[in-house]
N, C-alpha and C. Protein backbone atom coordinates (compact mmCIF):
# COMPACT_ATOMS: atom_id res chain seq x y z
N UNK A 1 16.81 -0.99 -15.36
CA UNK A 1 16.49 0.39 -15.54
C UNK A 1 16.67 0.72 -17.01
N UNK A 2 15.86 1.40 -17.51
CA UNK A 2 15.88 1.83 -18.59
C UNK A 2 16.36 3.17 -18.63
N UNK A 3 17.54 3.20 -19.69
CA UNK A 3 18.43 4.73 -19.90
C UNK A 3 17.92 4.87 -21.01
N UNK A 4 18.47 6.16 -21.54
CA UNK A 4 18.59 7.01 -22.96
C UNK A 4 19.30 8.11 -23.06
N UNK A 5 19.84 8.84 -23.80
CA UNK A 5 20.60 9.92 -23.96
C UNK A 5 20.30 10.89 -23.00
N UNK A 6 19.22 11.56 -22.35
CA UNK A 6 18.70 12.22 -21.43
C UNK A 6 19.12 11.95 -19.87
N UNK A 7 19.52 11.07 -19.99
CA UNK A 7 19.77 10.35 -19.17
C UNK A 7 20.76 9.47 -18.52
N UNK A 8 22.12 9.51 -19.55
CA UNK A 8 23.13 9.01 -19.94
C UNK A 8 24.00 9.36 -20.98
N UNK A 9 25.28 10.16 -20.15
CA UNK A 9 26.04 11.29 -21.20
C UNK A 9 26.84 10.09 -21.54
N UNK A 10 26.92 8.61 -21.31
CA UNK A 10 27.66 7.64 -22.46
C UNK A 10 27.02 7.34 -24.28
N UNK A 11 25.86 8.12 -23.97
CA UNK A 11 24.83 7.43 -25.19
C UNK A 11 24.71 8.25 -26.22
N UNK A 12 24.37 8.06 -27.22
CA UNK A 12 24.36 9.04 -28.17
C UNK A 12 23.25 9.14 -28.99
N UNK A 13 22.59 9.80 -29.69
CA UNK A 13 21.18 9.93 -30.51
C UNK A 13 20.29 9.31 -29.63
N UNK A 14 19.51 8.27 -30.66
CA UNK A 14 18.15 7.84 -29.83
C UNK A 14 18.38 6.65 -29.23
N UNK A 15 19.70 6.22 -28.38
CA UNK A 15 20.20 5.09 -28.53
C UNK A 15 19.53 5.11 -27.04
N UNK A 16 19.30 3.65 -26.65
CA UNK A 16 18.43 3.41 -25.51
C UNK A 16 19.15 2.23 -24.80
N UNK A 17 19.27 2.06 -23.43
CA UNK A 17 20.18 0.72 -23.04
C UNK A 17 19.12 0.59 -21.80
N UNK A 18 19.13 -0.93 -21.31
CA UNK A 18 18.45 -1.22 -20.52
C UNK A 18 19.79 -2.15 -19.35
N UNK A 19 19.38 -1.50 -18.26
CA UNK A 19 21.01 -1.91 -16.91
C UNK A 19 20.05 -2.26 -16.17
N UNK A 20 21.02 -2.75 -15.42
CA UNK A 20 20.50 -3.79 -13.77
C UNK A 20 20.37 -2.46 -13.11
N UNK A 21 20.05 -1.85 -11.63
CA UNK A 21 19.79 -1.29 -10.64
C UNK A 21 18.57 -1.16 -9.68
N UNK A 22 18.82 -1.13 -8.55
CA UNK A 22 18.03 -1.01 -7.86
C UNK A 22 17.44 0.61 -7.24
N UNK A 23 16.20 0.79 -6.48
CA UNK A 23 15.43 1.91 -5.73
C UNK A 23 15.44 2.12 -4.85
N UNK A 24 16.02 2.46 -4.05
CA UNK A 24 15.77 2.85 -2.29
C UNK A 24 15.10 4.20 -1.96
N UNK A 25 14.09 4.21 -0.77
CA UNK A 25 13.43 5.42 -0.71
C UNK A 25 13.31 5.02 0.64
N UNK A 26 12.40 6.17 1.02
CA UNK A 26 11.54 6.54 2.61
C UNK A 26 10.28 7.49 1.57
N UNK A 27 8.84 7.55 2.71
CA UNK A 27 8.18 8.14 2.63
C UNK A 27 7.71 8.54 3.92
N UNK A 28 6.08 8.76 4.12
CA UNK A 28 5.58 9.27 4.69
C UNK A 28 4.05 9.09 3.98
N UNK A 29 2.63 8.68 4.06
CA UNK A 29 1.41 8.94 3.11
C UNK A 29 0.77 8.90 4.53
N UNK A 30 -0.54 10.47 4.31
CA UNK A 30 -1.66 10.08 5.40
C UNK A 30 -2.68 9.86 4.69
N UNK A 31 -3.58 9.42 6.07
CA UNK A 31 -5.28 9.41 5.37
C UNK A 31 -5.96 10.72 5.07
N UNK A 32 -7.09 10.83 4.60
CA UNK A 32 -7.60 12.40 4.16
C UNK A 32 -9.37 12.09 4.63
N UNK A 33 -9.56 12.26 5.70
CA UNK A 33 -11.14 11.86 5.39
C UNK A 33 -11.54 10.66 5.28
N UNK A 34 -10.66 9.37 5.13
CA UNK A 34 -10.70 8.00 4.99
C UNK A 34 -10.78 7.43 3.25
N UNK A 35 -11.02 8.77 2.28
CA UNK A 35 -11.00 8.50 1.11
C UNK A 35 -9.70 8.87 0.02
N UNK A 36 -8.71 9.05 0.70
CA UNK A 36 -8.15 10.33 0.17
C UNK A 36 -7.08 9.95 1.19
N UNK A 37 -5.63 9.79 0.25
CA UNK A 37 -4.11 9.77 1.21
C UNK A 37 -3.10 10.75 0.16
N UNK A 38 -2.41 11.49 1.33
CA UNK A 38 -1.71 12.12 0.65
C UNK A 38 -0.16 11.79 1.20
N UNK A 39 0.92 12.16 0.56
CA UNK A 39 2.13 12.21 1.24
C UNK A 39 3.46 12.55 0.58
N UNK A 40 4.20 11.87 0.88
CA UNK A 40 5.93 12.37 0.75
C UNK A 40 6.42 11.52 0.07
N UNK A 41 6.70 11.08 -0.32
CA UNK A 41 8.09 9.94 -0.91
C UNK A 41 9.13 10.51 -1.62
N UNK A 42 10.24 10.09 -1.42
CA UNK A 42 11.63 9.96 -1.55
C UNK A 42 12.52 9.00 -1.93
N UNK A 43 13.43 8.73 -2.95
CA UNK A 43 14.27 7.69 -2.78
C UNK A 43 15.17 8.23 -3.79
N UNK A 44 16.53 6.89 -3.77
CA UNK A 44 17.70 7.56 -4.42
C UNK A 44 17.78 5.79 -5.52
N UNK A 45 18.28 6.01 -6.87
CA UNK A 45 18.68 5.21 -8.14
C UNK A 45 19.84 4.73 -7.75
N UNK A 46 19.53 3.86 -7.76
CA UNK A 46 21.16 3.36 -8.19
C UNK A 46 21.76 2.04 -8.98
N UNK A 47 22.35 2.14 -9.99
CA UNK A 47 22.35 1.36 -11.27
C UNK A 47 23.53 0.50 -11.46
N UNK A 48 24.08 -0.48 -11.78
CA UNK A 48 25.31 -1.37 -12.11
C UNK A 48 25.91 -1.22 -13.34
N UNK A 49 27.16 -1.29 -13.56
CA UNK A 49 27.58 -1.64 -14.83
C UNK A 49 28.70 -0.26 -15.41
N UNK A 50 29.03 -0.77 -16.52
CA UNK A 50 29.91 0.49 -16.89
C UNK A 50 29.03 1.56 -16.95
N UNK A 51 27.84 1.39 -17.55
CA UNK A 51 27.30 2.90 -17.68
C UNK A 51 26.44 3.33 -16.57
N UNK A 52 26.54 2.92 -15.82
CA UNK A 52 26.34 3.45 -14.14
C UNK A 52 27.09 4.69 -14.05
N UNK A 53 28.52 4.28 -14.34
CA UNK A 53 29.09 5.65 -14.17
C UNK A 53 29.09 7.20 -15.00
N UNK A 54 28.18 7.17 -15.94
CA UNK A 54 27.72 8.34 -16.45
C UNK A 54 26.04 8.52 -16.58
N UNK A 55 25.96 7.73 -15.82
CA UNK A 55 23.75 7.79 -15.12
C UNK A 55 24.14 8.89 -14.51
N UNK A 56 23.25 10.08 -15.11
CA UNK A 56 23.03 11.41 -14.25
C UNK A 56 22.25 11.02 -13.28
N UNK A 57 21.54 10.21 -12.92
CA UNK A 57 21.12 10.32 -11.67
C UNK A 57 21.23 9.62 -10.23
N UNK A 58 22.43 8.56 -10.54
CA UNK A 58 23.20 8.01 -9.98
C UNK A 58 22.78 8.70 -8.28
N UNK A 59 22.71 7.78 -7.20
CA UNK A 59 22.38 8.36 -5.96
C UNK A 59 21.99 10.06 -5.75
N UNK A 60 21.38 10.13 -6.97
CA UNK A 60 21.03 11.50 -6.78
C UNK A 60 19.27 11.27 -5.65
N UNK A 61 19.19 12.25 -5.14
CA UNK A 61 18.18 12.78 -4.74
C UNK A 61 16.89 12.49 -5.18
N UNK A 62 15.35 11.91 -5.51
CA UNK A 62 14.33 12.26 -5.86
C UNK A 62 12.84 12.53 -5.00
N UNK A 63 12.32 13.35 -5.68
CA UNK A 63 11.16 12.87 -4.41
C UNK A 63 9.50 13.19 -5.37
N UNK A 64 8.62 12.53 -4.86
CA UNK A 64 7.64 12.42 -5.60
C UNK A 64 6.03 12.73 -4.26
N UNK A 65 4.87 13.00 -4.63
CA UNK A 65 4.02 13.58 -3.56
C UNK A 65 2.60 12.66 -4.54
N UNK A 66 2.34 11.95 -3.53
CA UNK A 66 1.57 10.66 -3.79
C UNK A 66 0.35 11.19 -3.84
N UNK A 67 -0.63 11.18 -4.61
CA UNK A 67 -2.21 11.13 -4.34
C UNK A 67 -3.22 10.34 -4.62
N UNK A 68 -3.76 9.78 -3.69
CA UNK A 68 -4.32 8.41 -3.99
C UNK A 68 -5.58 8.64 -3.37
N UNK A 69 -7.15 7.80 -4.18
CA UNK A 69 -8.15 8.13 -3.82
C UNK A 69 -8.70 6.45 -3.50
N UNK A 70 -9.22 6.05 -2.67
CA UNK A 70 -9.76 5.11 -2.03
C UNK A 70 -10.88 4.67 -3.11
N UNK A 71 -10.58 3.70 -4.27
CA UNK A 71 -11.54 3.18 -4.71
C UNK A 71 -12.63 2.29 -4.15
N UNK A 72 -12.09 0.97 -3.48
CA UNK A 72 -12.33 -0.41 -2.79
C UNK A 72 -12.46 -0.09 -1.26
N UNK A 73 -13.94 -0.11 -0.88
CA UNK A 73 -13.57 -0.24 0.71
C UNK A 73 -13.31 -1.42 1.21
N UNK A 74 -12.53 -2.52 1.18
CA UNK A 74 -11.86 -3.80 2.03
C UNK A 74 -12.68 -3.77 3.13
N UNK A 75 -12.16 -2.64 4.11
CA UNK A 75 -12.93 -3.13 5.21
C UNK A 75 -14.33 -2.83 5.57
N UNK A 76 -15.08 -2.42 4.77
CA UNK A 76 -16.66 -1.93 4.81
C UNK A 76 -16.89 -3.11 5.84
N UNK A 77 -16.99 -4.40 5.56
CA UNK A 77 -17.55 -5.64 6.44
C UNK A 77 -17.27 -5.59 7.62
N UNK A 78 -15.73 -5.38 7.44
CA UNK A 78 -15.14 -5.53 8.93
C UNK A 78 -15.66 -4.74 9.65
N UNK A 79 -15.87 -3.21 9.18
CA UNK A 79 -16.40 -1.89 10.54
C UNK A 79 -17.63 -1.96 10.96
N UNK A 80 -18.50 -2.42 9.96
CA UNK A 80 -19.97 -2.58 10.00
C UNK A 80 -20.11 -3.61 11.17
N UNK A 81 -19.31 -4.48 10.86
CA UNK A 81 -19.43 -5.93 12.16
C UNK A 81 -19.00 -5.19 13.29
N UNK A 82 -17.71 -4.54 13.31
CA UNK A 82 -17.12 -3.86 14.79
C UNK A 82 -18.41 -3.15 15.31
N UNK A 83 -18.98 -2.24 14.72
CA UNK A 83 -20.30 -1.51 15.11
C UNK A 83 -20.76 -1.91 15.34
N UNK A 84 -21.82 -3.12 15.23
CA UNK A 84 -22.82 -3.99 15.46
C UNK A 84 -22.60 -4.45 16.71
N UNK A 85 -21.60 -4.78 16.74
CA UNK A 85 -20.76 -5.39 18.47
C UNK A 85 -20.74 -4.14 19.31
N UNK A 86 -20.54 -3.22 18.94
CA UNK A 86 -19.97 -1.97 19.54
C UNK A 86 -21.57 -1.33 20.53
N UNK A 87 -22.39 -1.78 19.42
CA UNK A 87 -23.69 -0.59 19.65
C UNK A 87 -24.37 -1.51 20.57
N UNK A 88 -23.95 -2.87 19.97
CA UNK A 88 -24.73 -3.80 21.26
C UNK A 88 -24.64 -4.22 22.40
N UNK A 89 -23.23 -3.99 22.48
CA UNK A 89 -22.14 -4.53 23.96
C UNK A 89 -21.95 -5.54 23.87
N UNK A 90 -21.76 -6.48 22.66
CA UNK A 90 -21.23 -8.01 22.68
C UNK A 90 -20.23 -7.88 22.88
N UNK A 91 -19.37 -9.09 23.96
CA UNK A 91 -17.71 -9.34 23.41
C UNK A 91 -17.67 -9.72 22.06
N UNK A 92 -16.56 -9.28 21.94
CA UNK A 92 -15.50 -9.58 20.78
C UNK A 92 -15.53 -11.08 20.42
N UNK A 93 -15.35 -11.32 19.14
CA UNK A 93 -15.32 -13.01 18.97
C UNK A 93 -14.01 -13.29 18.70
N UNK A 94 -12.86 -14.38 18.94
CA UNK A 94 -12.05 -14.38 18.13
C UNK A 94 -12.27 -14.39 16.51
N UNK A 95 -10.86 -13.63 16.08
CA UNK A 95 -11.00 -13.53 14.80
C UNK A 95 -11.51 -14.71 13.65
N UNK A 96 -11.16 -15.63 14.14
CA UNK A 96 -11.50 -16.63 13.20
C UNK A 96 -12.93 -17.22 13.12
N UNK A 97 -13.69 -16.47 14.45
CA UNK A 97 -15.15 -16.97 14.27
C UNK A 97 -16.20 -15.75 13.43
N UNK A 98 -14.96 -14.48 13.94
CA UNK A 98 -15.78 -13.39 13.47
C UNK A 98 -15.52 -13.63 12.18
N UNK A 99 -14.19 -13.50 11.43
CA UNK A 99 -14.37 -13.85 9.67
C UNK A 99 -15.31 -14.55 9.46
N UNK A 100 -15.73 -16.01 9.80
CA UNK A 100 -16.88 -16.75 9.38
C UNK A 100 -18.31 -16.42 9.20
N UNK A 101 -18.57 -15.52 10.50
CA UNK A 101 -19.78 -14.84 10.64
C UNK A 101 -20.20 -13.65 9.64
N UNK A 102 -18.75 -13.23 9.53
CA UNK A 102 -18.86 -12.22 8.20
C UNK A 102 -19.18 -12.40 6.94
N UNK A 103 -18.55 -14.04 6.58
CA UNK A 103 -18.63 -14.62 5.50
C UNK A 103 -20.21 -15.14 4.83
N UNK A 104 -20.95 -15.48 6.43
CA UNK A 104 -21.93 -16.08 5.97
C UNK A 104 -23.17 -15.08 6.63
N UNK A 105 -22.76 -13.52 6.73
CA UNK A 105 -23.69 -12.75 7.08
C UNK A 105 -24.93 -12.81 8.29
N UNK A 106 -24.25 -13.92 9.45
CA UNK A 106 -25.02 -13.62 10.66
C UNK A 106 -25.28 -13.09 11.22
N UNK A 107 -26.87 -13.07 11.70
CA UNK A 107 -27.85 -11.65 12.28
C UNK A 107 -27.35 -11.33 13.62
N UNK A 108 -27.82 -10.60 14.24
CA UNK A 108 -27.13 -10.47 15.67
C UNK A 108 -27.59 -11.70 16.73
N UNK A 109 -28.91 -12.44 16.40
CA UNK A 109 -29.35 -13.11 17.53
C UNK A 109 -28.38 -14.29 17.34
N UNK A 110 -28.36 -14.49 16.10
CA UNK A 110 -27.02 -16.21 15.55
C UNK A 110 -25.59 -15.64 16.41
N UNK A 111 -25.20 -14.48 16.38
CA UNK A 111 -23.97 -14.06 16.70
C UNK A 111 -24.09 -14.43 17.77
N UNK A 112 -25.33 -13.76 19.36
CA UNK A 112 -25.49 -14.16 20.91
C UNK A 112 -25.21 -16.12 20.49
N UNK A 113 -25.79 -16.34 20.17
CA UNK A 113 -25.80 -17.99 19.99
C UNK A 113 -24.89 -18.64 19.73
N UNK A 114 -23.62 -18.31 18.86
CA UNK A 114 -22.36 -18.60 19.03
C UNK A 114 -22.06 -18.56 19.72
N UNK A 115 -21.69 -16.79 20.03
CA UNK A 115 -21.41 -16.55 21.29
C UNK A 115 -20.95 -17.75 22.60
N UNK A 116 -22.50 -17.45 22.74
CA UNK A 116 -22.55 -18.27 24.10
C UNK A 116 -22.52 -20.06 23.83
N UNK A 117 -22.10 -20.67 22.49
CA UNK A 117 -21.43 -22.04 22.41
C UNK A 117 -20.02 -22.07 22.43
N UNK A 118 -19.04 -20.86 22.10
CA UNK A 118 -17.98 -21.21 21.60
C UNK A 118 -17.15 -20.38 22.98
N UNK A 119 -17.56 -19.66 23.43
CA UNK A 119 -16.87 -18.99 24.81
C UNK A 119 -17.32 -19.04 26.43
């Protein structure tokens, strides 16, 4: 953790010290529309060493309100495939045939054709 006078009534002028400590928290983040998460977070500092004991913020309290916007859709592939199955009434493939199929962009008739070799 990085201190400084602001921050540590042991320190004086622009003097800066860098200590061991660790972060503990809880939150809470939802989705917003699927693009868009908002939420809660919380956690408390807590630092080692002699000047631990004059860290103003020593197990104090913090909390911070997250806003995050969905750059990367990850699963675009995955939902598009669930749909495709969904709209058609195929079973489900196991996962490890469906990743493949995803990988190498098989049409729906290749999918029946697995299908019906591998189950």
């Amino acid at each position: 953790m990085s201190i400084n006078t602001s921050s540590n009534t042991a320190l004086s002028g622009n003097q800066t010290e860098t200590i061991q400590g660790f972060t503990y928290g809880y939150g809470v983040i939802f989705d917003v529309k699927r693009d868009f998460q908002v939420g809660l977070v919380g956690g408390y500092d807590f630092a080692f060493g002699d000047l631990s004991k004059t860290y103003v913020y020593q197990n104090k309290n913090w909390f911070a309100f997250p806003l995050n916007y969905k750059f990367l859709d990850v699963g675009k592939k995955q939902n598009s495939f669930n749909k495709i199955v969904a709209e058609n009434k195929l079973l489900p493939l196991p996962n490890n045939i469906k990743n493949q199929l995803l990988i190498l962009g098989i049409s729906k008739t290749d999918y029946n054709n697995v299908f019906k070799k591998h189950c």
